[in-house]
Protein backbone atom coordinates (compact mmCIF):
# COMPACT_ATOMS: atom_id res chain seq x y z
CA UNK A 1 214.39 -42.35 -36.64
CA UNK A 2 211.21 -40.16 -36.31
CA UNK A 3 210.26 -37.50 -39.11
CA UNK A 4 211.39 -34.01 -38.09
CA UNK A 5 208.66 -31.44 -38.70
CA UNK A 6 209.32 -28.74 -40.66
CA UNK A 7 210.22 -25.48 -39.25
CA UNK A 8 208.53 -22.03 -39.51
CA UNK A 9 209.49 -18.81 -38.64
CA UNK A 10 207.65 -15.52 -37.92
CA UNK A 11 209.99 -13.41 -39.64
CA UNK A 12 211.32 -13.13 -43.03
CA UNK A 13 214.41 -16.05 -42.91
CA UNK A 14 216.18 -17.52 -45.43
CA UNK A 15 214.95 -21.17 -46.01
CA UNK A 16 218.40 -22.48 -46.00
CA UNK A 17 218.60 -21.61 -42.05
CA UNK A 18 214.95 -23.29 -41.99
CA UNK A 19 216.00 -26.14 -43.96
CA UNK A 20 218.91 -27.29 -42.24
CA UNK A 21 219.56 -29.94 -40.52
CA UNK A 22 222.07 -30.58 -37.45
CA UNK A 23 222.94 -33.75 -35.95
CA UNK A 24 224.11 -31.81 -32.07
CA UNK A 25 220.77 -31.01 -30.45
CA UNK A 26 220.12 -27.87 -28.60
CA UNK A 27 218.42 -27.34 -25.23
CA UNK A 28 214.88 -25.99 -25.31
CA UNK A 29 215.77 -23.71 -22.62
CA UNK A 30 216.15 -19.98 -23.40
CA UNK A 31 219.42 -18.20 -23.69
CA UNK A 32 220.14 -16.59 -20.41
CA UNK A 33 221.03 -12.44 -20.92
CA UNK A 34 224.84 -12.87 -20.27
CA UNK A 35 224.90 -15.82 -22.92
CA UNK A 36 222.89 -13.54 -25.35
CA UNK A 37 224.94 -10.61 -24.96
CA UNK A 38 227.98 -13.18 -25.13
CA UNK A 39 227.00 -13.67 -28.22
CA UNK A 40 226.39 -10.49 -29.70
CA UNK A 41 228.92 -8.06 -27.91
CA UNK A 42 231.82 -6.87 -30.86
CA UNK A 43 235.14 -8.89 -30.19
CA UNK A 44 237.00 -5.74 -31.69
């Protein structure tokens, strides 16, 4: 299995977000607006 490089972040995140470790990849691609706002919109 190859080394995975550390991550780094422009903003101010908690290393335990930076530090973990997932075995489900994620696409490269960008979030599309209707995902993002998917996402964020309040389920109330």
């Amino acid at each position: 299995m190859a080394a995975i490089p550390p991550r780094v972040s422009e903003l101010p995140v908690d290393p335990q977000f930076l530090d973990r470790w997932s075995p489900r990849e994620f696409s490269p691609e960008p979030l599309t607006q209707v995902e993002l706002q998917t996402l964020l919109v309040n389920q109330n």
